[in-house]
Protein backbone atom coordinates (compact mmCIF):
# COMPACT_ATOMS: atom_id res chain seq x y z
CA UNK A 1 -14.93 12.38 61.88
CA UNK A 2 -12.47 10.64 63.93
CA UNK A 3 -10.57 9.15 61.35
CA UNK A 4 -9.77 12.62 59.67
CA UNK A 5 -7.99 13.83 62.86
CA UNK A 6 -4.58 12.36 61.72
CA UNK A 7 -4.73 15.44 58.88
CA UNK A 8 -6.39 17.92 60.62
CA UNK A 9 -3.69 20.72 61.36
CA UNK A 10 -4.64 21.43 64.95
CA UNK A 11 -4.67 17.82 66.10
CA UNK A 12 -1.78 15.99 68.01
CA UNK A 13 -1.19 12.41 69.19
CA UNK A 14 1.40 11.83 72.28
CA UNK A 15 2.61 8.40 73.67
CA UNK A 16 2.22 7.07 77.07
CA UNK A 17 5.26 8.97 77.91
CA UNK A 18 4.33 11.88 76.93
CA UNK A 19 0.99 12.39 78.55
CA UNK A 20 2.40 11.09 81.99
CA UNK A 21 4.77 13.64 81.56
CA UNK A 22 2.52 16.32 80.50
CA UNK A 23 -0.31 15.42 82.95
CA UNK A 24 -2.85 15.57 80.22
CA UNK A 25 -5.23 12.75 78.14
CA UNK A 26 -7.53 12.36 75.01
CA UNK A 27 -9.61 15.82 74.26
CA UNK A 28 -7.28 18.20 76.25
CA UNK A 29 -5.78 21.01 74.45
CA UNK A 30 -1.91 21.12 74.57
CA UNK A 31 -0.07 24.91 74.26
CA UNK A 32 2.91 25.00 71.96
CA UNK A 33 5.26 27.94 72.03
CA UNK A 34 6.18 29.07 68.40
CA UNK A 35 8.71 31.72 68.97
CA UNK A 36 6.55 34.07 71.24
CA UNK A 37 3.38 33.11 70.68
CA UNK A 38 1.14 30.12 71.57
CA UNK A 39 -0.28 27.29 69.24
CA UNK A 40 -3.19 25.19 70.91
CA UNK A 41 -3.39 21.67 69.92
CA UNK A 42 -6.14 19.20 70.36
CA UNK A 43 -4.73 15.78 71.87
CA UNK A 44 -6.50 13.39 70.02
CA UNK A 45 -5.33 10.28 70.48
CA UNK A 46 -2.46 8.14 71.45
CA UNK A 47 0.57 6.79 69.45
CA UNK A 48 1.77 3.41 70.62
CA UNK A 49 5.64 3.77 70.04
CA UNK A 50 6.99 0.45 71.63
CA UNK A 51 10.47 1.05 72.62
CA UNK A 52 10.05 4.59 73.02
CA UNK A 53 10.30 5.66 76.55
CA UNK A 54 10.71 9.53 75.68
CA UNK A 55 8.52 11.46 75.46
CA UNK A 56 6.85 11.65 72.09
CA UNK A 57 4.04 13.70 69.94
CA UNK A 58 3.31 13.49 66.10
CA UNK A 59 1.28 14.92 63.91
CA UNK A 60 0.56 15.42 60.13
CA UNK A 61 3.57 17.42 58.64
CA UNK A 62 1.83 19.76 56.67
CA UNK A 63 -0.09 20.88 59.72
CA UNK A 64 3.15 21.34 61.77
CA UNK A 65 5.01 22.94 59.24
CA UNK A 66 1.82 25.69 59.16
CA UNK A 67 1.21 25.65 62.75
CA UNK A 68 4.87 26.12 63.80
CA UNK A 69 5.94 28.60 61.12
CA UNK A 70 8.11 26.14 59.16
CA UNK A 71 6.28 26.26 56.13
CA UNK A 72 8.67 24.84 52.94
CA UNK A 73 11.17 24.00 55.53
CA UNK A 74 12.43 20.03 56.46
CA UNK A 75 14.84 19.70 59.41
CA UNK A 76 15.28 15.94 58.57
CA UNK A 77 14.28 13.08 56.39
CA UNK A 78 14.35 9.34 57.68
CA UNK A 79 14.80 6.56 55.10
CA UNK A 80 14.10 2.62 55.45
CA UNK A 81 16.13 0.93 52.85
CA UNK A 82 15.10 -2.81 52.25
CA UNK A 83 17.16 -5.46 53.80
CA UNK A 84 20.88 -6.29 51.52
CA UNK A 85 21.00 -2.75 49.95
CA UNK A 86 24.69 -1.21 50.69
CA UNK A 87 23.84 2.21 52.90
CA UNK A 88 27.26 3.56 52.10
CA UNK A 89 26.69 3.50 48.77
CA UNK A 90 22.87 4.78 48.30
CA UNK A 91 23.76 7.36 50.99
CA UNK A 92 26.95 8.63 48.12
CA UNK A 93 24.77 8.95 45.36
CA UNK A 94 21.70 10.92 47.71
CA UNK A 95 24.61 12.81 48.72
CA UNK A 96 25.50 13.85 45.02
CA UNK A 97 22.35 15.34 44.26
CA UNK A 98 21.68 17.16 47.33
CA UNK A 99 22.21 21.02 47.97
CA UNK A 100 24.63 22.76 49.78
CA UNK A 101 24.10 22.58 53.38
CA UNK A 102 22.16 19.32 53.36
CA UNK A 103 24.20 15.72 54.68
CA UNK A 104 23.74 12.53 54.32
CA UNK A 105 23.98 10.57 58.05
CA UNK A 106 23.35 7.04 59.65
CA UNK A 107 21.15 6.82 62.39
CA UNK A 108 23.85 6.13 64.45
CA UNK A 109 25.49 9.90 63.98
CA UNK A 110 23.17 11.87 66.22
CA UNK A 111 23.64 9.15 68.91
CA UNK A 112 27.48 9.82 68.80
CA UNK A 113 26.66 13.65 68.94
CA UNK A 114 24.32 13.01 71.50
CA UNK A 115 26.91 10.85 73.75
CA UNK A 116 29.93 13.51 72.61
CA UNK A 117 27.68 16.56 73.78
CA UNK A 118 26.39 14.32 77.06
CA UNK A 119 30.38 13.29 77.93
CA UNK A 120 31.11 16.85 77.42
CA UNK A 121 28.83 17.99 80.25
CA UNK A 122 29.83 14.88 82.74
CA UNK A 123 33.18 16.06 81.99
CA UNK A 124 32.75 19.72 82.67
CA UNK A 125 30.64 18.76 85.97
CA UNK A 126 33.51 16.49 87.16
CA UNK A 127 36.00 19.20 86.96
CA UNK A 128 33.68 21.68 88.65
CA UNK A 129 33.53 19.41 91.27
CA UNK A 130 37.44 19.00 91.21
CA UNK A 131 37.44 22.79 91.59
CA UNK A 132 35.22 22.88 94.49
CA UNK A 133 37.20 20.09 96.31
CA UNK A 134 40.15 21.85 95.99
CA UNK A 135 38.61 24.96 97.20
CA UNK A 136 37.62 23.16 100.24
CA UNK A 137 41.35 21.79 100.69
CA UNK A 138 42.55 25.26 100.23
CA UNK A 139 39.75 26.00 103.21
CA UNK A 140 40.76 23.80 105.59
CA UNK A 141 44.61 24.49 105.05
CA UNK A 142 44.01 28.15 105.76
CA UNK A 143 41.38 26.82 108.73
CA UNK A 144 44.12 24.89 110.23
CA UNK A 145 46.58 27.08 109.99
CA UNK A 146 45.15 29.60 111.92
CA UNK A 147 44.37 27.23 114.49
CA UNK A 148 47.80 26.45 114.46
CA UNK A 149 49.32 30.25 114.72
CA UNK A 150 46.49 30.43 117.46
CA UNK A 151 47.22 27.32 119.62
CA UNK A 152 50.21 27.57 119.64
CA UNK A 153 51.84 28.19 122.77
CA UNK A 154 49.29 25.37 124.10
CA UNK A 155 50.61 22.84 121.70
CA UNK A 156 54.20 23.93 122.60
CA UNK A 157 52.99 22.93 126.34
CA UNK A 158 52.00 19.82 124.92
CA UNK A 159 55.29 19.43 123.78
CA UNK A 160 56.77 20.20 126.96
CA UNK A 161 54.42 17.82 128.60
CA UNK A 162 55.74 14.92 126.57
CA UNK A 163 53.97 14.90 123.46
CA UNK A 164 56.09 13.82 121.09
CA UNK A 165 56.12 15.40 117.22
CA UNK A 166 54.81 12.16 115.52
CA UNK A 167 52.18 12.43 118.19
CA UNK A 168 51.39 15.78 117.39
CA UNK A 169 51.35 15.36 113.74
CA UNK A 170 48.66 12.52 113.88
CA UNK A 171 46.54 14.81 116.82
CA UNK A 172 46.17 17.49 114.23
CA UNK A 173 45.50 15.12 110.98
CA UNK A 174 42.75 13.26 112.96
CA UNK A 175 41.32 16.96 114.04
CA UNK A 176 41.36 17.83 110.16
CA UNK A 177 40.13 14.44 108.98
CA UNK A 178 36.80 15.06 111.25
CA UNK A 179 36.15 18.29 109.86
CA UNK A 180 36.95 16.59 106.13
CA UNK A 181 34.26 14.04 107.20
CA UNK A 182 31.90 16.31 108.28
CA UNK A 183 32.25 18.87 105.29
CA UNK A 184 31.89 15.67 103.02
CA UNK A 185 28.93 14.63 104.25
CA UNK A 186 27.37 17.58 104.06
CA UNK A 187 28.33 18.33 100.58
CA UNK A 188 27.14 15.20 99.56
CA UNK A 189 23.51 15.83 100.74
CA UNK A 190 23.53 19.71 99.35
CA UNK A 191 24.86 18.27 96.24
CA UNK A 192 22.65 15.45 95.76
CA UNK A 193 19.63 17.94 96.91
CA UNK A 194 20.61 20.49 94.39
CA UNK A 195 21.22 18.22 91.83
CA UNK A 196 17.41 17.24 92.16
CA UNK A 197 16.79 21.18 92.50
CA UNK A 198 18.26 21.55 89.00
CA UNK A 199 17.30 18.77 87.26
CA UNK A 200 13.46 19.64 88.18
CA UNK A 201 13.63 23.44 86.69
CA UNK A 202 15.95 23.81 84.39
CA UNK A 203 16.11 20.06 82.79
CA UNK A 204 19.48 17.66 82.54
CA UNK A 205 20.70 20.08 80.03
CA UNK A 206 21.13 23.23 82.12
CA UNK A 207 18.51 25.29 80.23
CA UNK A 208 19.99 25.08 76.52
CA UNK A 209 17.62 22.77 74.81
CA UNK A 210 19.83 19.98 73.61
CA UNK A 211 18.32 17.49 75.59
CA UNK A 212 14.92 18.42 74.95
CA UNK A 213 11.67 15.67 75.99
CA UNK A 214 14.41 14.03 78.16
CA UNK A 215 13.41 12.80 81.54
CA UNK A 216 16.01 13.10 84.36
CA UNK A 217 16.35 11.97 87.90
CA UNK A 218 19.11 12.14 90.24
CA UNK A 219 19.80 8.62 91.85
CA UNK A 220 21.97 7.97 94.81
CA UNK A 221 24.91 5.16 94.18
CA UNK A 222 26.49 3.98 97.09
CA UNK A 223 30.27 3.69 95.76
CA UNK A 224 30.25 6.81 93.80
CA UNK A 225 29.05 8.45 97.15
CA UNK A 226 31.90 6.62 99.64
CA UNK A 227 34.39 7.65 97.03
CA UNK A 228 33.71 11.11 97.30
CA UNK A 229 33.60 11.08 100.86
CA UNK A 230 36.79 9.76 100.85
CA UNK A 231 37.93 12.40 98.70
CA UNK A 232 37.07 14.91 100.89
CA UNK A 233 38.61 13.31 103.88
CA UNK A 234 42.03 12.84 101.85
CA UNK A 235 42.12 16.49 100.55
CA UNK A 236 40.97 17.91 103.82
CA UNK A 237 44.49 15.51 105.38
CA UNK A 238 46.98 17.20 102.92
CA UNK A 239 45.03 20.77 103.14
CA UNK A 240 46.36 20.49 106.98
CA UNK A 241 49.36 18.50 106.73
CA UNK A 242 51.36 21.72 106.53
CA UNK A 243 50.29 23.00 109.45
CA UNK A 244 50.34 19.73 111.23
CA UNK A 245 54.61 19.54 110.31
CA UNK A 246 55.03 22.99 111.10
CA UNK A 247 53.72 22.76 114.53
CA UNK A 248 55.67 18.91 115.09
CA UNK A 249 58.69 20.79 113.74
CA UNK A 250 58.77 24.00 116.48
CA UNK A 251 60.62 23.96 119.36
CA UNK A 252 58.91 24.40 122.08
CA UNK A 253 60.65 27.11 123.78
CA UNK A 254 60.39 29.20 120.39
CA UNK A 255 57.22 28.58 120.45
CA UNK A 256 56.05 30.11 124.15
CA UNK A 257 58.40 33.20 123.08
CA UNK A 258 55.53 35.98 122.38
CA UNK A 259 55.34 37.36 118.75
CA UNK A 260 56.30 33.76 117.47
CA UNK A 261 53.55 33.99 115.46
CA UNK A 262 55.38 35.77 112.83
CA UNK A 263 57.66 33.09 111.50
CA UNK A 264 55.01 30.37 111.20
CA UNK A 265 54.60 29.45 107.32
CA UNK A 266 56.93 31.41 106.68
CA UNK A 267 58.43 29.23 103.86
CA UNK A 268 54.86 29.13 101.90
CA UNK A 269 55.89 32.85 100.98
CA UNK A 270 58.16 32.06 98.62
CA UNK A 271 57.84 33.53 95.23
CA UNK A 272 59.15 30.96 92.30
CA UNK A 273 56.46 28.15 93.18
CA UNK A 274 54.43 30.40 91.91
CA UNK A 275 55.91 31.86 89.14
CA UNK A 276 56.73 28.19 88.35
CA UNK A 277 53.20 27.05 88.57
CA UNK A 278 52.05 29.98 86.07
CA UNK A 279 54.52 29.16 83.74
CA UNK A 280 53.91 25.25 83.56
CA UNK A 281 50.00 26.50 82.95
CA UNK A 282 51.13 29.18 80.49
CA UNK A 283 52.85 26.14 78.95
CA UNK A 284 50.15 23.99 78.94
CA UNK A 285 47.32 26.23 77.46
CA UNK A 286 48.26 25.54 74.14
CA UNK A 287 48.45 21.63 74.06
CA UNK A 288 46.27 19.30 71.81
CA UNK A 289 42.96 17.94 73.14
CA UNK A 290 43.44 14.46 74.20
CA UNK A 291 40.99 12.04 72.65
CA UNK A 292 38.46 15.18 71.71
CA UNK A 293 39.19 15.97 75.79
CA UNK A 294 40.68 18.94 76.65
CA UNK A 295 43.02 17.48 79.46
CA UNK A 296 45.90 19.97 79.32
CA UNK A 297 43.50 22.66 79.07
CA UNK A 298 41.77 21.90 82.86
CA UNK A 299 45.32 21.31 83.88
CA UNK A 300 46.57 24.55 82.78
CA UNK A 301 43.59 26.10 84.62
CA UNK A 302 44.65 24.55 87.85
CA UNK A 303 48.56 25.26 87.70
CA UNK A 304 47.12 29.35 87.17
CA UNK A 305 44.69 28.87 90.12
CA UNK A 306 47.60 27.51 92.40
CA UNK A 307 50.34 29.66 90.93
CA UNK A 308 47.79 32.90 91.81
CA UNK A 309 46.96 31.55 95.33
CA UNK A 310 50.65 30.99 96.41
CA UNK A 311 51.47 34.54 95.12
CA UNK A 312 48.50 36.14 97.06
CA UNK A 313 50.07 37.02 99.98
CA UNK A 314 53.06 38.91 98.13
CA UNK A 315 50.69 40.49 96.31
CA UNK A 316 48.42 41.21 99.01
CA UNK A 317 52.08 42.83 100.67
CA UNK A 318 52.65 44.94 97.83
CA UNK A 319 48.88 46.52 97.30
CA UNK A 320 49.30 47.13 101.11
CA UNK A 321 52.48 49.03 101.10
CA UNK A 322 51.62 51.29 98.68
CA UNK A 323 48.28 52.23 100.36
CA UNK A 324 48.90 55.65 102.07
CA UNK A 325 49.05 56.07 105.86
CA UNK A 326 48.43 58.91 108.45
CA UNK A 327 51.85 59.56 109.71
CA UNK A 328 50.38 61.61 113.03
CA UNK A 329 48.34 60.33 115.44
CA UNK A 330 44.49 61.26 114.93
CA UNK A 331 42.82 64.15 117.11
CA UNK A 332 40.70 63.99 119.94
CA UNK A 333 37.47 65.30 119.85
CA UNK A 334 37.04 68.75 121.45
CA UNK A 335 34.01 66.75 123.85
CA UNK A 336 36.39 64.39 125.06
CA UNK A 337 39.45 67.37 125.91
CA UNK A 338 37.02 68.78 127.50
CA UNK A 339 36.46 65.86 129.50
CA UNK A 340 40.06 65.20 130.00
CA UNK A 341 40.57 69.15 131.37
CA UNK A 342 37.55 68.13 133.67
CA UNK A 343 39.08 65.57 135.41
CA UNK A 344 42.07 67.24 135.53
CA UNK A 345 41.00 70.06 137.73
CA UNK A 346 38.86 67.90 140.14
């Protein structure tokens, strides 16, 4: 009988929602994964649940206690209390009588764990996204530095020419501010496309469940998207302003000298920035979250990352120095003496 299929244990009823999202109507049999095996269920109707956009199914909790292996097991009981009665106080004395493990909570709790756990992951994604921008200023410094060490007896004609070092400075910045541009864009589209990548296989929540019957687009917002451009522009300016002083700041007729190359940068080889860096982060590690944040935590991590990438080259140096070298000159091949004796007598 139709009316017995709210009890029946291998029934299930979804909402609008849920069968748009699933693809599937009245009659068709929906699989359920119970730890690693399969539970069909038999759609049978639909539950109008107005002001419910999720996703939702329900069905008779005896048959989904046996059916999914929770058998004497609750997760959660809701209560509607009639309108005047004080909540903090009925929810004291349910509290006194209930066992160990078991709480008492408004409604309003697993929204605030819900929004904690969701800030935590916008917060984590923003400084990801900090990282990678300063990985791409770190880029385009070490881009335009070469380009400066490698130009550089043409921009010391330049000089020569009458270019003066203001001139030079803003010549270089606008050359570094196209390739911030065009970086930005780009990033923008591969992060907006892989964004939409994610969120289609492995859900809002990155795979771990939390957000589970959630349904999540990425959508494209104009200022968000101009202010990360401009972000990129900005870091990809002081990622090459270095480079752009250093090459304003050369004389010119140091600079057509050969095997001038050597003393470019070669301030940024100084060793207490970053020992001073490392410390400050050392230092920071083991401050207080700020407002459940951890704020000194992601600025420690940057001060390390710095303080490690201005002591690269020394340590680069070092590793180098110690690696062993031939001290004589490696042997010809006996074909090509030969070939050498050859010529020789002709």
């Amino acid at each position: 009988m139709p009316s017995l299929d709210t009890l029946r244990d291998d029934t299930v009823f979804l909402n609008a929602a849920a069968m748009t999202s699933l693809g599937m109507g009245v009659g068709d049999v929906l699989p359920v994964q119970v730890g690693t095996g399969i539970v069909r269920l038999r759609i049978a109707g639909e539950v109008r649940a107005e002001g419910h956009a999720q996703p939702l199914a329900v069905m008779d909790i005896a048959g989904a206690q046996w059916r999914l292996g929770r058998l004497g097991r609750l997760s959660r009981i809701d209560l509607r209390v009639h309108p005047g009665v004080d909540v903090a106080a009925l929810a004291h004395r349910i509290g006194g009588v209930l066992p160990p493990g078991v709480a008492v909570e408004p409604p309003s709790a697993a929204i605030e764990s819900t929004l904690r756990l969701s800030r935590s992951y916008r917060v984590n994604l923003n400084v990801l996204a900090l990282v990678a921008l300063f990985t791409g200023g770190l880029l385009v410094f070490s881009t335009q530095a070469l380009a400066v060490v490698r130009r550089r007896p043409y921009l010391a004609l330049l000089r020569v020419l009458g270019l003066t070092r203001g001139a030079m400075v803003r010549l270089l910045l606008l050359e570094a501010a196209a390739v911030g541009a065009v970086g930005a864009l780009v990033g923008l589209g591969g992060g907006y496309a892989l964004a939409e990548l994610v969120l289609g296989t492995v859900g809002p929540d990155l795979g771990s469940g939390f957000f589970r019957g959630v349904v999540a687009r990425a959508t494209f917002e104009l200022a968000p998207a101009l202010s990360f451009l401009v972000l990129g522009v900005a870091t990809a300016l002081l990622g090459s302003l270095a480079a752009a002083n250093e090459a304003a700041r050369t004389e010119p007729a140091q600079a057509l000298k050969a095997g001038d190359e050597q003393r470019a940068f070669r301030r940024l080889a100084r060793v207490w920035p970053g020992l001073a860096c490392i410390a400050l982060g050392a230092a920071l590690a083991g401050a207080p979250p700020v407002n459940g944040l951890p704020i000194f935590g992601y600025a420690a991590i940057a001060c390390l990352l710095v303080g490690t990438i201005l002591l690269l080259a020394r340590i680069a140096r070092a590793v180098f120095d110690r690696i062993p070298v031939a001290r004589r000159p490696p042997r010809a091949s006996r074909s090509c003496s030969c070939a050498a004796h050859r010529d020789k007598r002709r």
